[in-house]
PDB file of N, CA and C in Angstrom:
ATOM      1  N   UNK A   1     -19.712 -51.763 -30.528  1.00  0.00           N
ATOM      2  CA  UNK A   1     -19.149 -51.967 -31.837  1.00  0.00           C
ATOM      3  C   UNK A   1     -19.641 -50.900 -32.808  1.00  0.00           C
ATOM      4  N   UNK A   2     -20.806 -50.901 -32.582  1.00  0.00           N
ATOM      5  CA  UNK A   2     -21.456 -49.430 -33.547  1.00  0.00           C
ATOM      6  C   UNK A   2     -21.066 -48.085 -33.640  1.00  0.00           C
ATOM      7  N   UNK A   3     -21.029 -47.594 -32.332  1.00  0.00           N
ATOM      8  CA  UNK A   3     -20.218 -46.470 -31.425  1.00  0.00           C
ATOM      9  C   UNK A   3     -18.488 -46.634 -32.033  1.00  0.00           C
ATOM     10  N   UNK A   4     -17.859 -47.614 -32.308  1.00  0.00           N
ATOM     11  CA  UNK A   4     -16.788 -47.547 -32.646  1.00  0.00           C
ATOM     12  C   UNK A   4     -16.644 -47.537 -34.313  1.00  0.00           C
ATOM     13  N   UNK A   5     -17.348 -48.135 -34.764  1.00  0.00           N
ATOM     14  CA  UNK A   5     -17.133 -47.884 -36.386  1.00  0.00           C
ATOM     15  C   UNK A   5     -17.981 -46.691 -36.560  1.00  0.00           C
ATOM     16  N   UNK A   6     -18.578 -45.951 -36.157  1.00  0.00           N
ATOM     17  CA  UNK A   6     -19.177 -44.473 -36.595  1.00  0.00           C
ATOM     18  C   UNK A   6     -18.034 -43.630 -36.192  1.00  0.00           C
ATOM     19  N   UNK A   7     -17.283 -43.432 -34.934  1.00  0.00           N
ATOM     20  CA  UNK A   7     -16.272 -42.943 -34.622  1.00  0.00           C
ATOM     21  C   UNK A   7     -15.330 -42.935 -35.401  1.00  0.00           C
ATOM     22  N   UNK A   8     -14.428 -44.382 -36.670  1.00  0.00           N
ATOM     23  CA  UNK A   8     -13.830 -44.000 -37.014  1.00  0.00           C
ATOM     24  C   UNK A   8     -13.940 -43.892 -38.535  1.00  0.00           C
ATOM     25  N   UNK A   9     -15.692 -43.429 -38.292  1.00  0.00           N
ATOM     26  CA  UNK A   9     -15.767 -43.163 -39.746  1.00  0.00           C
ATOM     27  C   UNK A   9     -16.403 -43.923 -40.920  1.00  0.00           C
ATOM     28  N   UNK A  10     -17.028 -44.969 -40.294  1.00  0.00           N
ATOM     29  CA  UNK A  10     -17.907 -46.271 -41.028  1.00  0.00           C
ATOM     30  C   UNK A  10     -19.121 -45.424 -41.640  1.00  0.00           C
ATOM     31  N   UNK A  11     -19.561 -45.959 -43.014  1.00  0.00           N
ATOM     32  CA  UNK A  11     -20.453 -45.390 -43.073  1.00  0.00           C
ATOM     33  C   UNK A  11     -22.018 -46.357 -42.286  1.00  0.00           C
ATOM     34  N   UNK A  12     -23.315 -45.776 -42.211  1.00  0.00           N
ATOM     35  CA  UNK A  12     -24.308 -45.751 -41.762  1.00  0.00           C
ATOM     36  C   UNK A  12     -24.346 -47.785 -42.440  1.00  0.00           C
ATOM     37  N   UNK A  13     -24.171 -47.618 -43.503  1.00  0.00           N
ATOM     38  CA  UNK A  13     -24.712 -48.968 -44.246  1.00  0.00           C
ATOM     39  C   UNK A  13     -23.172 -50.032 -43.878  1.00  0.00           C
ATOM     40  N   UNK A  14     -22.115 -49.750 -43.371  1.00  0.00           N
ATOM     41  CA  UNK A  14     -21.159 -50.367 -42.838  1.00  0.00           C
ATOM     42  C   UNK A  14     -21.610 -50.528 -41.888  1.00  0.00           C
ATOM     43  N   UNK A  15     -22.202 -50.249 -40.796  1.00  0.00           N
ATOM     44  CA  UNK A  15     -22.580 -50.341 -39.928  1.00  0.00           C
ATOM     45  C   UNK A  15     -24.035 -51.395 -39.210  1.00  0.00           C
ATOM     46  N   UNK A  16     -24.701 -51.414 -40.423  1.00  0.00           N
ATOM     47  CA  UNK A  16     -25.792 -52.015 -40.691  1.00  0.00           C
ATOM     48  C   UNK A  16     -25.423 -53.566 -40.798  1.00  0.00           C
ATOM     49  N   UNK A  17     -24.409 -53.599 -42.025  1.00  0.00           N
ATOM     50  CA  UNK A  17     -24.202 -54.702 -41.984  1.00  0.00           C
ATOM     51  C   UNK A  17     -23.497 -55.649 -40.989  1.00  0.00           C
ATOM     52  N   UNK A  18     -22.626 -55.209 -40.225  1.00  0.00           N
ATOM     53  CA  UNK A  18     -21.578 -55.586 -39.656  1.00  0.00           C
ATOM     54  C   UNK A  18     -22.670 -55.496 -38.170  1.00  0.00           C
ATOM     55  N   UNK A  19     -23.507 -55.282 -37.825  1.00  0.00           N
ATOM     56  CA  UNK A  19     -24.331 -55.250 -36.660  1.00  0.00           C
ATOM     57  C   UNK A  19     -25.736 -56.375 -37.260  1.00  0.00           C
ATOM     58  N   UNK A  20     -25.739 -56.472 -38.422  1.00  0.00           N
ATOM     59  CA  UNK A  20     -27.196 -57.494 -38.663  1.00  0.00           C
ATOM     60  C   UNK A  20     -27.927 -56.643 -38.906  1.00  0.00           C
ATOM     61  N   UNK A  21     -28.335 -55.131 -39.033  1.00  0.00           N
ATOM     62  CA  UNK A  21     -29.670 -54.945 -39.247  1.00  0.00           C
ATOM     63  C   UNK A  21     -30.119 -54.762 -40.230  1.00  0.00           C
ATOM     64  N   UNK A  22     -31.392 -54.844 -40.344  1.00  0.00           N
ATOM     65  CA  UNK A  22     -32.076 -54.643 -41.361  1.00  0.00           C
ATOM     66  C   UNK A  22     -32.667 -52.862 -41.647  1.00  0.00           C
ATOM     67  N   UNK A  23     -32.612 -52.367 -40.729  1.00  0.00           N
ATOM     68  CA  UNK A  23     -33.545 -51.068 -40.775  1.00  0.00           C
ATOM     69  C   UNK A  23     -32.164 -49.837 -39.922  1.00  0.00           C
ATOM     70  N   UNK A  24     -32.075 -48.586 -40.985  1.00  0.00           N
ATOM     71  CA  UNK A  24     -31.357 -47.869 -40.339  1.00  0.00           C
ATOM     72  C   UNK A  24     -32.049 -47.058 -39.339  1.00  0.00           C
ATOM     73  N   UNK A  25     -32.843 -47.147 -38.586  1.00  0.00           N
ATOM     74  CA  UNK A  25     -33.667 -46.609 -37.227  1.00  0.00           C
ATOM     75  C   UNK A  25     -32.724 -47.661 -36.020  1.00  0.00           C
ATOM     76  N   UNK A  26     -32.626 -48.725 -36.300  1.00  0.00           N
ATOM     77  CA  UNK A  26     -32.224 -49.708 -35.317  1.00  0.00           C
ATOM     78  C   UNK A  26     -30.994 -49.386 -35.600  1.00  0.00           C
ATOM     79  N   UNK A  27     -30.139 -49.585 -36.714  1.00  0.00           N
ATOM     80  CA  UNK A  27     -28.930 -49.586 -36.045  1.00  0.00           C
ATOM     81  C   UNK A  27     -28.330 -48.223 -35.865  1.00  0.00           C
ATOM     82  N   UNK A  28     -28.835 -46.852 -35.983  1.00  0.00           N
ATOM     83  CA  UNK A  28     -28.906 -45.790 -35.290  1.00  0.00           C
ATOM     84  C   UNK A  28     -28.983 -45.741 -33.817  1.00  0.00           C
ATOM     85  N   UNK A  29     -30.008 -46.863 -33.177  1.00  0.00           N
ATOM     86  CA  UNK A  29     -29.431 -47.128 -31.726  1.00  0.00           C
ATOM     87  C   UNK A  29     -28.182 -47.516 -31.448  1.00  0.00           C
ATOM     88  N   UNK A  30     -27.560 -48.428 -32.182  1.00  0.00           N
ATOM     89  CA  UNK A  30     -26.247 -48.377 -31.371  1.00  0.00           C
ATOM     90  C   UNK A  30     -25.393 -48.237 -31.907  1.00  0.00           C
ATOM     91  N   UNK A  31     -25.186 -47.049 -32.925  1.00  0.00           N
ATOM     92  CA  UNK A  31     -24.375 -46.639 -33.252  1.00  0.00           C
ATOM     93  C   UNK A  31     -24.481 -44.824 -33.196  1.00  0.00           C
ATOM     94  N   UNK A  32     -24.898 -44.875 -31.839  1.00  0.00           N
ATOM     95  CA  UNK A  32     -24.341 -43.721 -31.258  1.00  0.00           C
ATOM     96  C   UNK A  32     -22.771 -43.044 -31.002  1.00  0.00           C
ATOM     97  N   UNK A  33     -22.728 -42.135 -31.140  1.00  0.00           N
ATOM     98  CA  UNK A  33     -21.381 -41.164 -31.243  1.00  0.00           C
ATOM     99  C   UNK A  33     -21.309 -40.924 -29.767  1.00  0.00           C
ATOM    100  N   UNK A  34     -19.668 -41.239 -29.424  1.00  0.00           N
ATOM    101  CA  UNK A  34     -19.460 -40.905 -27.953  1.00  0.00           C
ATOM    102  C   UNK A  34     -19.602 -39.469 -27.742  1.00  0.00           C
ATOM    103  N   UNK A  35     -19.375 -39.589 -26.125  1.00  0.00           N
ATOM    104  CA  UNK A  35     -19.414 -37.971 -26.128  1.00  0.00           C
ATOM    105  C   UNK A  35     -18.227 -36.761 -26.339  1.00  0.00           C
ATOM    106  N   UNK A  36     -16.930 -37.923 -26.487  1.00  0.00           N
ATOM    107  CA  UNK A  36     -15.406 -37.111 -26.746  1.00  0.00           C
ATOM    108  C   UNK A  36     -15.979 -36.825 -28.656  1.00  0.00           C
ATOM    109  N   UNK A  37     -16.648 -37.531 -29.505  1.00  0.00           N
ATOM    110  CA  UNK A  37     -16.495 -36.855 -30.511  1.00  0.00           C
ATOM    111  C   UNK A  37     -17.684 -36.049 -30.456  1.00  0.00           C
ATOM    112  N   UNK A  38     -18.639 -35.989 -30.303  1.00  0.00           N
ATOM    113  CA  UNK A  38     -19.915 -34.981 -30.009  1.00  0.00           C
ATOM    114  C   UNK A  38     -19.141 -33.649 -29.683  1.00  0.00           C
ATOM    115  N   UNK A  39     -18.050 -33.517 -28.664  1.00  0.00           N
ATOM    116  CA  UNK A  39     -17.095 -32.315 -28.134  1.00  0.00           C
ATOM    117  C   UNK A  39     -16.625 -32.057 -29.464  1.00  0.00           C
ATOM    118  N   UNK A  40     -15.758 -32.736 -29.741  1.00  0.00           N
ATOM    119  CA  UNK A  40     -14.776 -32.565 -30.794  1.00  0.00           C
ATOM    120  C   UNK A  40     -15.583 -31.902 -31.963  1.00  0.00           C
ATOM    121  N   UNK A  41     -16.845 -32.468 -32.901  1.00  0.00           N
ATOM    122  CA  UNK A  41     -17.598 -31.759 -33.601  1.00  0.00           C
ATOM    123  C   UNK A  41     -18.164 -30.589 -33.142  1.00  0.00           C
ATOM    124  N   UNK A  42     -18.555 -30.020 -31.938  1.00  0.00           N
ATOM    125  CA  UNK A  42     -18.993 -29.175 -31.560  1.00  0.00           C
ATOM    126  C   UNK A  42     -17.636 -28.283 -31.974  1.00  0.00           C
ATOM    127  N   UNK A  43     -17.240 -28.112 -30.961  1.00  0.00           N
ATOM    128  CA  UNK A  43     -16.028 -27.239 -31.485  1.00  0.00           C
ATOM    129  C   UNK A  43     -15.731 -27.299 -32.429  1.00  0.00           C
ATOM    130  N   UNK A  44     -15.112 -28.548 -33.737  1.00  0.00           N
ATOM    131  CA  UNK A  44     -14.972 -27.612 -34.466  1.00  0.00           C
ATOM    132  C   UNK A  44     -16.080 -26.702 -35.570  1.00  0.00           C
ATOM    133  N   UNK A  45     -17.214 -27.040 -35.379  1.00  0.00           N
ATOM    134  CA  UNK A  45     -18.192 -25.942 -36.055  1.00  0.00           C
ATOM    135  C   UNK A  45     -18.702 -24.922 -35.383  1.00  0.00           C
ATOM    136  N   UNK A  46     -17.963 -24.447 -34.078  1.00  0.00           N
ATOM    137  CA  UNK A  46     -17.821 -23.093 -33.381  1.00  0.00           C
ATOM    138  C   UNK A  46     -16.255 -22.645 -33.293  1.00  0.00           C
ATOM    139  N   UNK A  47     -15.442 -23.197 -34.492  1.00  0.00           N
ATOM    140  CA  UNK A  47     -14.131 -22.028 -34.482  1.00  0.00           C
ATOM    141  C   UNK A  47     -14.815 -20.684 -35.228  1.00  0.00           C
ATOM    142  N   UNK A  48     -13.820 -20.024 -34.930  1.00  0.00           N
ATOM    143  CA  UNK A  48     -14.194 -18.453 -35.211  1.00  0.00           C
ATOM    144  C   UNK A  48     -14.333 -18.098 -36.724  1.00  0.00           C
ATOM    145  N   UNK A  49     -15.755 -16.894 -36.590  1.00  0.00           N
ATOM    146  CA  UNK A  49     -16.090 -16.560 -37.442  1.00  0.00           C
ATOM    147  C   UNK A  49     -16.925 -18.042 -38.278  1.00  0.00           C
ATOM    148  N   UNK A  50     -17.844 -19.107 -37.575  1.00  0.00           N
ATOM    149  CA  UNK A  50     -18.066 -20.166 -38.353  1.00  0.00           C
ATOM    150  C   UNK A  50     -19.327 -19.025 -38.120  1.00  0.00           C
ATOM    151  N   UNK A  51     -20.541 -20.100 -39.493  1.00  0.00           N
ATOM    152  CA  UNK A  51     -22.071 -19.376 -39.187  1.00  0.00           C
ATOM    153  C   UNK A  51     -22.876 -20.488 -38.736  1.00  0.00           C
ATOM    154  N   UNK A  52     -23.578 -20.139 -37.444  1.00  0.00           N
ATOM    155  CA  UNK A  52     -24.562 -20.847 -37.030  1.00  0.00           C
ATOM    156  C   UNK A  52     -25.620 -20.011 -36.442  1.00  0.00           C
ATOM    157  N   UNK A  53     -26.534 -21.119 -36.582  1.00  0.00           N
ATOM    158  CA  UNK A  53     -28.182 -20.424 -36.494  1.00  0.00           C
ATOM    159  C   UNK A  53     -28.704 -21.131 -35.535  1.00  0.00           C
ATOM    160  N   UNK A  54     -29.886 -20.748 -35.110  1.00  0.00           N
ATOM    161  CA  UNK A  54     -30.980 -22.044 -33.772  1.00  0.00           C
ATOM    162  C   UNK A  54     -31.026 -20.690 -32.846  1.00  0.00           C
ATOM    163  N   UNK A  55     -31.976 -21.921 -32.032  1.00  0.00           N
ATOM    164  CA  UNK A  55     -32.570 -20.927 -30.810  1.00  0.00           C
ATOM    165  C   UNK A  55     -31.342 -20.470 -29.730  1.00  0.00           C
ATOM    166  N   UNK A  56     -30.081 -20.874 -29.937  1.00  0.00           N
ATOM    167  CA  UNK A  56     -28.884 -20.762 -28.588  1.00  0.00           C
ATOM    168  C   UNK A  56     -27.932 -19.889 -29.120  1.00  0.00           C
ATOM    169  N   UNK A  57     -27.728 -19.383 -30.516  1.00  0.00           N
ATOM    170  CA  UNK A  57     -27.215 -18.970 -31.395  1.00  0.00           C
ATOM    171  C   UNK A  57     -26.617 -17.776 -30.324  1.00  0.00           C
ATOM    172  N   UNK A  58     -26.836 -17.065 -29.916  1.00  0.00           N
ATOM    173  CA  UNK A  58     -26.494 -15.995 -29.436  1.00  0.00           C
ATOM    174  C   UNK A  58     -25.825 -16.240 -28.207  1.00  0.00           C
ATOM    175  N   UNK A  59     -26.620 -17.421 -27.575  1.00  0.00           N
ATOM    176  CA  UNK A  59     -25.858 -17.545 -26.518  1.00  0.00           C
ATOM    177  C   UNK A  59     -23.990 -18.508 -26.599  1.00  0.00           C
ATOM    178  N   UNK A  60     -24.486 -19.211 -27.802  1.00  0.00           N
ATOM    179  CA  UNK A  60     -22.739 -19.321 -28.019  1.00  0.00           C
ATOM    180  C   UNK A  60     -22.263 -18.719 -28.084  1.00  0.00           C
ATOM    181  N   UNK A  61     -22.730 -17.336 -29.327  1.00  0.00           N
ATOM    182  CA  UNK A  61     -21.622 -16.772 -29.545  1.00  0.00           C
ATOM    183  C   UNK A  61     -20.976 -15.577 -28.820  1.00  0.00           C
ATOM    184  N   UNK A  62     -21.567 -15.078 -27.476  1.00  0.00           N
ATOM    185  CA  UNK A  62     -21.457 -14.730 -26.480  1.00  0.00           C
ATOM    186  C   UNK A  62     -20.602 -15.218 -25.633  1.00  0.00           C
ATOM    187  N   UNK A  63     -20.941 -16.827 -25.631  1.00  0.00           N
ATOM    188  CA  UNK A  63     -20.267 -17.954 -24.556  1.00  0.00           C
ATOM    189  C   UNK A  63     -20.722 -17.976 -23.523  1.00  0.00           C
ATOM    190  N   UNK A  64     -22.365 -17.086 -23.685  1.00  0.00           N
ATOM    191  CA  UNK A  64     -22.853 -17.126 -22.160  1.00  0.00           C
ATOM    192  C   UNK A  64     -24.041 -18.329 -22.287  1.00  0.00           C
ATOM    193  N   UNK A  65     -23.486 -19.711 -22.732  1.00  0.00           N
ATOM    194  CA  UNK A  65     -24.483 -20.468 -22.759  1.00  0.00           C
ATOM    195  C   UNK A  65     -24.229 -21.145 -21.587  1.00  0.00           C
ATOM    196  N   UNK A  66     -24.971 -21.795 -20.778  1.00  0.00           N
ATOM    197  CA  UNK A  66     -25.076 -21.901 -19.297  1.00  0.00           C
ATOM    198  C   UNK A  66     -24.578 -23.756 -19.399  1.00  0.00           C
ATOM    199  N   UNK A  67     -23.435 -23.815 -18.606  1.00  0.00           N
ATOM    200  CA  UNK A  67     -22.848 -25.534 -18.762  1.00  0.00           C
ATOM    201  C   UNK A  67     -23.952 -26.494 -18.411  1.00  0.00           C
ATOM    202  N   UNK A  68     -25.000 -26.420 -17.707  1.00  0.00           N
ATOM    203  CA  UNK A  68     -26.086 -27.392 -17.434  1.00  0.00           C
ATOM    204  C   UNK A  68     -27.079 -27.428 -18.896  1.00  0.00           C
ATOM    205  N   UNK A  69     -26.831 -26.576 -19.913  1.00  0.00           N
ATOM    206  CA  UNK A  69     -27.481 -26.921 -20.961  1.00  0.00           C
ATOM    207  C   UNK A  69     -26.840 -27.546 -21.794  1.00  0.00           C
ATOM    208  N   UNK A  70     -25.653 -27.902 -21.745  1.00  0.00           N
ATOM    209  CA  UNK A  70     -24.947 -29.375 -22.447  1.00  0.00           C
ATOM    210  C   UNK A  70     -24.446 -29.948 -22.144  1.00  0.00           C
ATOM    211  N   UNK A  71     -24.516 -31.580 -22.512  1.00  0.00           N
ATOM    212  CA  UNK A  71     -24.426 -32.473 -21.259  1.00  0.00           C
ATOM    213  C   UNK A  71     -23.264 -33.368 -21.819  1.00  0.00           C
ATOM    214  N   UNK A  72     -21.946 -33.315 -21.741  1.00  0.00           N
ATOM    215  CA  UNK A  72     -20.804 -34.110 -22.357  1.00  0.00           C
ATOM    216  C   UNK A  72     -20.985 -35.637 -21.284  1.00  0.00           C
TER     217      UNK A  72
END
């Protein structure tokens, strides 16, 4: 249920309530993001010409980042 109202956009405290919790650490457990939108955000903050930084930075933008280092 968590996983589905973050998906379509619930906020953090919608979520809270509608699950019982009291503490947003807990209901951060289950309101994990699947892995079709995890894809979907990825891409779109690697369309072209976006700016990103971190330790892999180069290897995106290369595309020589190696498929066993992300795990859909």
């Amino acid at each position: 249920m968590g996983t589905q109202l973050a998906e379509r956009g619930a906020t953090l405290h919608t979520i809270m309530k509608v699950l019982g919790h009291s503490s947003v650490s807990m209901a951060l457990i289950y309101a994990q993001i699947s892995d079709r939108e995890v894809l979907r955000d990825y891409k779109a903050v690697l369309t072209p010409g976006a700016t990103i930084a971190g330790p892999a930075v180069e290897d995106l933008k290369s595309g020589t980042l190696p498929d066993e280092a992300v795990h859909w």
